[in-house]
PDB file of N, CA and C in Angstrom:
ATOM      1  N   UNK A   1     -26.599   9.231  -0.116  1.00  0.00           N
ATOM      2  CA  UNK A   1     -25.757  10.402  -0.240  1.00  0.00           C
ATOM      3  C   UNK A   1     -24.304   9.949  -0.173  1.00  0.00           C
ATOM      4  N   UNK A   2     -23.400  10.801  -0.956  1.00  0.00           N
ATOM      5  CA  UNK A   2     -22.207  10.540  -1.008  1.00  0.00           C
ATOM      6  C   UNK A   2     -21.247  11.429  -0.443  1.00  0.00           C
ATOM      7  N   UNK A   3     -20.334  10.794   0.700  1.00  0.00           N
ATOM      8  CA  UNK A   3     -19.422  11.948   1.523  1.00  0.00           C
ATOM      9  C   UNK A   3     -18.271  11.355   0.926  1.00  0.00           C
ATOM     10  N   UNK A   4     -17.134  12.137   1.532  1.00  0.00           N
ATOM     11  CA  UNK A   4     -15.887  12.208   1.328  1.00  0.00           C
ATOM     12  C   UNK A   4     -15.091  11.475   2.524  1.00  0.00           C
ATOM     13  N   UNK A   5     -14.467  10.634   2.657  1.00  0.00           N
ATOM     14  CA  UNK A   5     -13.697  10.018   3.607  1.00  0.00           C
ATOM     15  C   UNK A   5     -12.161  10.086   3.381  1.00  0.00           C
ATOM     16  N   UNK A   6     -11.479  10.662   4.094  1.00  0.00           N
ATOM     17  CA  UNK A   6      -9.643  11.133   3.539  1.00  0.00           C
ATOM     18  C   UNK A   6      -9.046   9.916   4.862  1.00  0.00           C
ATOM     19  N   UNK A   7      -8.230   8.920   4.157  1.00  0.00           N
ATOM     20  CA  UNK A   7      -7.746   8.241   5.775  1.00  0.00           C
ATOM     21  C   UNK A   7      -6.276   8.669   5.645  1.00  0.00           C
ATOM     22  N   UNK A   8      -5.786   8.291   7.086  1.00  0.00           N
ATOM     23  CA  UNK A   8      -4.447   8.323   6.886  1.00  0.00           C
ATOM     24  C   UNK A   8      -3.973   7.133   7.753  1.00  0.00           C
ATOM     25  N   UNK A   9      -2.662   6.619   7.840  1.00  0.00           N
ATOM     26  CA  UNK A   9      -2.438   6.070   9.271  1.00  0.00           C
ATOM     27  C   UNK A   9      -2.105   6.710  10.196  1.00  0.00           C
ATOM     28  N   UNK A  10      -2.599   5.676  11.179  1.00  0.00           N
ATOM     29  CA  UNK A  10      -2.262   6.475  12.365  1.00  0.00           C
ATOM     30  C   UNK A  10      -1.203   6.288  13.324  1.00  0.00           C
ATOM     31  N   UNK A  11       0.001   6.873  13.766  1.00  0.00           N
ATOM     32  CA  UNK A  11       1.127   6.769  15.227  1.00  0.00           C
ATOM     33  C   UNK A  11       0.968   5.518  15.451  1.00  0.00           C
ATOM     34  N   UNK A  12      -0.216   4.960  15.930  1.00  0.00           N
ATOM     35  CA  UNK A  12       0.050   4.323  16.605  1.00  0.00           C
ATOM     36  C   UNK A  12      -0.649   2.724  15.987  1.00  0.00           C
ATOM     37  N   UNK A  13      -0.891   2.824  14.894  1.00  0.00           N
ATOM     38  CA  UNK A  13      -0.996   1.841  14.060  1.00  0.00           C
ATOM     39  C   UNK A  13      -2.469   2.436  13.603  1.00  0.00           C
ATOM     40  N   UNK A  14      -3.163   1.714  12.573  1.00  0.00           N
ATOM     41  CA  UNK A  14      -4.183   1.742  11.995  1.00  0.00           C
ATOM     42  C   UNK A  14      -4.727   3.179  11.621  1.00  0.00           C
ATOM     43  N   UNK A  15      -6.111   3.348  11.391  1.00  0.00           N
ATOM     44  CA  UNK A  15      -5.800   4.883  10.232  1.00  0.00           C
ATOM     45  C   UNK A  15      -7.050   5.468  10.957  1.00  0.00           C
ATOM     46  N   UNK A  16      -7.052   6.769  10.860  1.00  0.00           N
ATOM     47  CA  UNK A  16      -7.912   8.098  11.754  1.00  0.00           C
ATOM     48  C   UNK A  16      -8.586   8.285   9.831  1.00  0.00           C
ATOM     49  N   UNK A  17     -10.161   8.206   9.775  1.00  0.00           N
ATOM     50  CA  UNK A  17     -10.573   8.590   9.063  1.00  0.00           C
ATOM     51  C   UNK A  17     -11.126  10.469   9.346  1.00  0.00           C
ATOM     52  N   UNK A  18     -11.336  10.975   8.538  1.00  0.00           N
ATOM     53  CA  UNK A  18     -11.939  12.378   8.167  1.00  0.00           C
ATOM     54  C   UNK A  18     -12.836  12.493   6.720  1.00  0.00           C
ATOM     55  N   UNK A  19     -14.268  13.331   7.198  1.00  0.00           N
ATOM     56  CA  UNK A  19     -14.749  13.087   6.236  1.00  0.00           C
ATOM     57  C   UNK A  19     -14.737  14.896   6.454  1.00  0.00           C
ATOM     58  N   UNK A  20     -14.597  15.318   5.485  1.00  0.00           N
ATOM     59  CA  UNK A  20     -14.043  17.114   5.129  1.00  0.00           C
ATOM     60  C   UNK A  20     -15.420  18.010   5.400  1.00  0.00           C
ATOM     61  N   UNK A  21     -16.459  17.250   4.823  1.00  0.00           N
ATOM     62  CA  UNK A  21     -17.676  17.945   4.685  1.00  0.00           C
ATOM     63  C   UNK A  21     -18.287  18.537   6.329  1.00  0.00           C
ATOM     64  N   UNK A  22     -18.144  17.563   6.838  1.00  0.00           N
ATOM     65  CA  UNK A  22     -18.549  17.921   8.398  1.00  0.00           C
ATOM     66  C   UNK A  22     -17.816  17.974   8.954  1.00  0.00           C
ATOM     67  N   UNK A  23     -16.821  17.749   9.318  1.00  0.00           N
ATOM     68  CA  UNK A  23     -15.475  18.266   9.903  1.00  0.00           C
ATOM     69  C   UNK A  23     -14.940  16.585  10.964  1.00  0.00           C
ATOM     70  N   UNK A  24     -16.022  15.642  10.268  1.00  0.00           N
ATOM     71  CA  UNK A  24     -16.086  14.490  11.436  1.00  0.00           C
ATOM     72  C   UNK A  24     -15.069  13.808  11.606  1.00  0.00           C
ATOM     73  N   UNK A  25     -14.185  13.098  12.463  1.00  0.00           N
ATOM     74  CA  UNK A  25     -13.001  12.244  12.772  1.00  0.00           C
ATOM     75  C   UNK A  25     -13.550  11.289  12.860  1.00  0.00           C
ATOM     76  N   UNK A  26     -12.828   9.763  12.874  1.00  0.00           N
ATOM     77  CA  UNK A  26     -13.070   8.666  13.338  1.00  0.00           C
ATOM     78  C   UNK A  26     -11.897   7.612  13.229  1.00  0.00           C
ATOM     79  N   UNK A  27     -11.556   6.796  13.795  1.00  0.00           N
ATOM     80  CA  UNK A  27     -10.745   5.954  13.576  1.00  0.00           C
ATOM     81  C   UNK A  27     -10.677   4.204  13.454  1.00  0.00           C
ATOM     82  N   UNK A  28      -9.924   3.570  12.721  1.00  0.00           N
ATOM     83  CA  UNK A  28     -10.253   2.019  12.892  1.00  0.00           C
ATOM     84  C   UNK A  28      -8.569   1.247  12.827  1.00  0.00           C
ATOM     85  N   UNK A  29      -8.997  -0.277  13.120  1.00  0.00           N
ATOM     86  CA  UNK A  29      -7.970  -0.513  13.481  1.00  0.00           C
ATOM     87  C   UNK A  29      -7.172  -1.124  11.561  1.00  0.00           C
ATOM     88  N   UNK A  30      -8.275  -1.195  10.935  1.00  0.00           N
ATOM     89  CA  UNK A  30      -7.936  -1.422   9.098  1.00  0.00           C
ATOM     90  C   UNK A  30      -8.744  -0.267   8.331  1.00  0.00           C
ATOM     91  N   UNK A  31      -8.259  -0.412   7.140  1.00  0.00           N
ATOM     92  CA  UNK A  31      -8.996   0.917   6.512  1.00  0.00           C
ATOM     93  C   UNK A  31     -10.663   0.645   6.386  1.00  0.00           C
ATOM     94  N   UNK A  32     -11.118  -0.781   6.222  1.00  0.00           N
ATOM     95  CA  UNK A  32     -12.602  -1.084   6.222  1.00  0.00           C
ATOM     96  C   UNK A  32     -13.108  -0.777   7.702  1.00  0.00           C
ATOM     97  N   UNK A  33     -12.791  -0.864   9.161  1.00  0.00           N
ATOM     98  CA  UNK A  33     -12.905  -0.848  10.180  1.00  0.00           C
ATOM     99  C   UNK A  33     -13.177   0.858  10.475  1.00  0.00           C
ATOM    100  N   UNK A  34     -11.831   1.470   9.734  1.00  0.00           N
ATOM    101  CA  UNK A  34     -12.365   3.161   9.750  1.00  0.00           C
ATOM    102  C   UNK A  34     -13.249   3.926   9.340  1.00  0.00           C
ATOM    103  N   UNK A  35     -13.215   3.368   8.086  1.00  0.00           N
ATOM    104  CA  UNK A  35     -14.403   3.609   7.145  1.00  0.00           C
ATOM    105  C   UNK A  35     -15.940   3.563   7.880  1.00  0.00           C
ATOM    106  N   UNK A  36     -16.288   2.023   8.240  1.00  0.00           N
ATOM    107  CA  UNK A  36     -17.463   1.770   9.215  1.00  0.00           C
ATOM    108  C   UNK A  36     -17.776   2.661  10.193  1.00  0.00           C
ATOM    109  N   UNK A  37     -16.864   3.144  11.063  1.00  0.00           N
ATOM    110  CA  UNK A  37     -16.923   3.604  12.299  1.00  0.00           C
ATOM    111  C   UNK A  37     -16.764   5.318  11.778  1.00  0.00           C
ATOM    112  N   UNK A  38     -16.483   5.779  10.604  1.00  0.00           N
ATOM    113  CA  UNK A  38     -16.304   6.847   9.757  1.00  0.00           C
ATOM    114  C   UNK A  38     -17.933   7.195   9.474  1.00  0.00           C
ATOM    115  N   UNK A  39     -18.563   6.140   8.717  1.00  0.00           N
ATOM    116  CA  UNK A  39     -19.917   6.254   8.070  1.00  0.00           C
ATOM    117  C   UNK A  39     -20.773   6.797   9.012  1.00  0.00           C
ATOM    118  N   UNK A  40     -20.645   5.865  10.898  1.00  0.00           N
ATOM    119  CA  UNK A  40     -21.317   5.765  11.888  1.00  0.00           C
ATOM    120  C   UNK A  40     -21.404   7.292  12.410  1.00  0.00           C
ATOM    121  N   UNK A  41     -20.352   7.651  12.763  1.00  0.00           N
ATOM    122  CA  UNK A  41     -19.897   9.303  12.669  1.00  0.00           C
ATOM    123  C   UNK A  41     -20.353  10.391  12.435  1.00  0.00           C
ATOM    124  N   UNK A  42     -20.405  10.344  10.902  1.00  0.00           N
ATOM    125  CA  UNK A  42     -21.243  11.321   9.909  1.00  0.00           C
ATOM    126  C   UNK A  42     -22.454  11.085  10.086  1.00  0.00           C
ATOM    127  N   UNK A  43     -23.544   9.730  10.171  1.00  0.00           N
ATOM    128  CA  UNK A  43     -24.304   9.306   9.601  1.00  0.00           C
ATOM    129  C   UNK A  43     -25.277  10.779  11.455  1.00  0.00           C
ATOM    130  N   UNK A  44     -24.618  10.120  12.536  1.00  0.00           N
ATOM    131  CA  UNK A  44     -24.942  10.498  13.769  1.00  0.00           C
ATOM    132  C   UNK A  44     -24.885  12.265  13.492  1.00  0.00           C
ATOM    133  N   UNK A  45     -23.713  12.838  13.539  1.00  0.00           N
ATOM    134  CA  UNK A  45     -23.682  13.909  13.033  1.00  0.00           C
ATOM    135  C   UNK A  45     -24.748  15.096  12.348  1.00  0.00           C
ATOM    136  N   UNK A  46     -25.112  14.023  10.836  1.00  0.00           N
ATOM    137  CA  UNK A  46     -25.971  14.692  10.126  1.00  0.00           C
ATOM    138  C   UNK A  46     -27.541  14.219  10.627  1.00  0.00           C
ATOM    139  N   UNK A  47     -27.629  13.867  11.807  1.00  0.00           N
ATOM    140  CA  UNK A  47     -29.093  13.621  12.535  1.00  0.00           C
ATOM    141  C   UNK A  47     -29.146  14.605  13.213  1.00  0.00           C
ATOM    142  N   UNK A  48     -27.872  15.110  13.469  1.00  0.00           N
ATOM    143  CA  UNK A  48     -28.397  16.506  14.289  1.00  0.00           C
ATOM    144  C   UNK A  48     -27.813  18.237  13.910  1.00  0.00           C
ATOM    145  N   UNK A  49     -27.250  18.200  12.777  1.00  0.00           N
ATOM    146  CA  UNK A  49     -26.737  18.886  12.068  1.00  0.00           C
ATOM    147  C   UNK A  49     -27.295  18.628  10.371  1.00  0.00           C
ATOM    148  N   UNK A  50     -28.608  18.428  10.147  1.00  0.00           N
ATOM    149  CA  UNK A  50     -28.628  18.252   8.398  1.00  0.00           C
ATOM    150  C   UNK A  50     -27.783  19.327   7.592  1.00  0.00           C
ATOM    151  N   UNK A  51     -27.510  18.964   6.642  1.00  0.00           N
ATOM    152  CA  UNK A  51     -26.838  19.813   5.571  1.00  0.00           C
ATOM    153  C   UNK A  51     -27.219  19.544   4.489  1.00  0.00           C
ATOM    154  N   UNK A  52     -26.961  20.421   3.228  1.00  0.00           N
ATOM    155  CA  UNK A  52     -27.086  20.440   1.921  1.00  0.00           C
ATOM    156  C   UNK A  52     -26.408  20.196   1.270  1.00  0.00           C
ATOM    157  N   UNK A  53     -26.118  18.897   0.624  1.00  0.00           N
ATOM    158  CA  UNK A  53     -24.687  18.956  -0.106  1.00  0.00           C
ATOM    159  C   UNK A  53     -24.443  19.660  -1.750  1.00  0.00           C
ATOM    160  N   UNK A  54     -23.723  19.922  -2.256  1.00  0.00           N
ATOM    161  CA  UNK A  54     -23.830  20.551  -3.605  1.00  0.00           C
ATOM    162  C   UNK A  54     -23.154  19.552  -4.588  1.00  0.00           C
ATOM    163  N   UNK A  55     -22.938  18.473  -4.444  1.00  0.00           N
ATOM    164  CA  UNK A  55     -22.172  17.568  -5.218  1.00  0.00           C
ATOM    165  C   UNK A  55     -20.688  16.649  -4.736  1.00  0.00           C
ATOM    166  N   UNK A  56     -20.425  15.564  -5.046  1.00  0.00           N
ATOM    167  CA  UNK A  56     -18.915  15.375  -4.576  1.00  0.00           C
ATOM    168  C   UNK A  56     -17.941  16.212  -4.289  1.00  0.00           C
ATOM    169  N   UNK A  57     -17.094  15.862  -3.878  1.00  0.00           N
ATOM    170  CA  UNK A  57     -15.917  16.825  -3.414  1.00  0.00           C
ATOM    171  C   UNK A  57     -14.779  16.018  -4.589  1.00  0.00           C
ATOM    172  N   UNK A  58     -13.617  17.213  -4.972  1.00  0.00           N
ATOM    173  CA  UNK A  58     -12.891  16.819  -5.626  1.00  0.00           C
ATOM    174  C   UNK A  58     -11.521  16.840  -4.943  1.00  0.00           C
ATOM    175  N   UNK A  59     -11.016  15.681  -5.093  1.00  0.00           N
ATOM    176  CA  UNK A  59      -9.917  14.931  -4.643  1.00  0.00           C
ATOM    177  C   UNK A  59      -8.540  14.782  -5.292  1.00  0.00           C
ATOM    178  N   UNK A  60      -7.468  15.434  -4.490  1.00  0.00           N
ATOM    179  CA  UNK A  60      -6.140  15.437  -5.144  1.00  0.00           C
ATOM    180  C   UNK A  60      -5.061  15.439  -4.438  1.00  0.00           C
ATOM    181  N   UNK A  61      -3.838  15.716  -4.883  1.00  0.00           N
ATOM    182  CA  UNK A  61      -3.083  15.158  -4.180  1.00  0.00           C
ATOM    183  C   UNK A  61      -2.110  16.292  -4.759  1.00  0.00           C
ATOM    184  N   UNK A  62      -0.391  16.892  -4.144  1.00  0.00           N
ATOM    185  CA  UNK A  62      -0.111  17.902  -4.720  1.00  0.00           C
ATOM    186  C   UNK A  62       1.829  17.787  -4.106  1.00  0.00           C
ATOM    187  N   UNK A  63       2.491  17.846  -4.791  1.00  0.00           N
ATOM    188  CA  UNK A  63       3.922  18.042  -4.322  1.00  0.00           C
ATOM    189  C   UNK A  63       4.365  19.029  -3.556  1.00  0.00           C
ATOM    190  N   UNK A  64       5.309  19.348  -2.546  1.00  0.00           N
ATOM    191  CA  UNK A  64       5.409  20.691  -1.754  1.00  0.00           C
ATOM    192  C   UNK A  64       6.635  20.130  -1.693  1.00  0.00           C
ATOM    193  N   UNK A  65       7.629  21.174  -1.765  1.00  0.00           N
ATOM    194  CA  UNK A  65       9.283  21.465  -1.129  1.00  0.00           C
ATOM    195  C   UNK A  65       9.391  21.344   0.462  1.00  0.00           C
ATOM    196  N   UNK A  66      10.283  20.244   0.635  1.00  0.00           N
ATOM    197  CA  UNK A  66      10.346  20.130   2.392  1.00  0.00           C
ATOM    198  C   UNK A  66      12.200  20.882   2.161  1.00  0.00           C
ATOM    199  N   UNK A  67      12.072  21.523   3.395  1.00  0.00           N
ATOM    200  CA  UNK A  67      13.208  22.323   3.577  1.00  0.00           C
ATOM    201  C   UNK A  67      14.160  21.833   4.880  1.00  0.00           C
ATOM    202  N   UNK A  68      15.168  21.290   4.736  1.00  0.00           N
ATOM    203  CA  UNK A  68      15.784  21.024   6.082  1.00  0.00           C
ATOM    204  C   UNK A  68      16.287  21.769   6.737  1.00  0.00           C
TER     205      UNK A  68
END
């Protein structure tokens, strides 16, 4: 099965993964490290929460006006 993983970095170095579908957090200290500990997450998650997925999630990105 295929989830969605959104990283970002994180404050305080390295990146807080989120996978959207389950609402799961996780973090690592490189983006492969988040990812792992991301998969581990969900994988735990959906052992006790199954779900149905309906297909990939679609992914984008979008400009917004910052106002000072």
């Amino acid at each position: 099965m295929q989830v969605t993983a959104v990283l970002n970095p994180a404050e305080e170095g390295g990146f807080v993964g989120l996978n959207p579908e389950t609402g799961t957090v996780s973090q690592g200290d490189t983006i492969e490290e988040a990812i792992a500990n991301l998969r581990e997450a969900v994988e735990l998650y959906l052992e006790e929460f199954p779900m149905k997925f309906l297909g990939a999630a679609v992914i984008t990105s979008f400009d917004v006006a910052v106002h000072a």
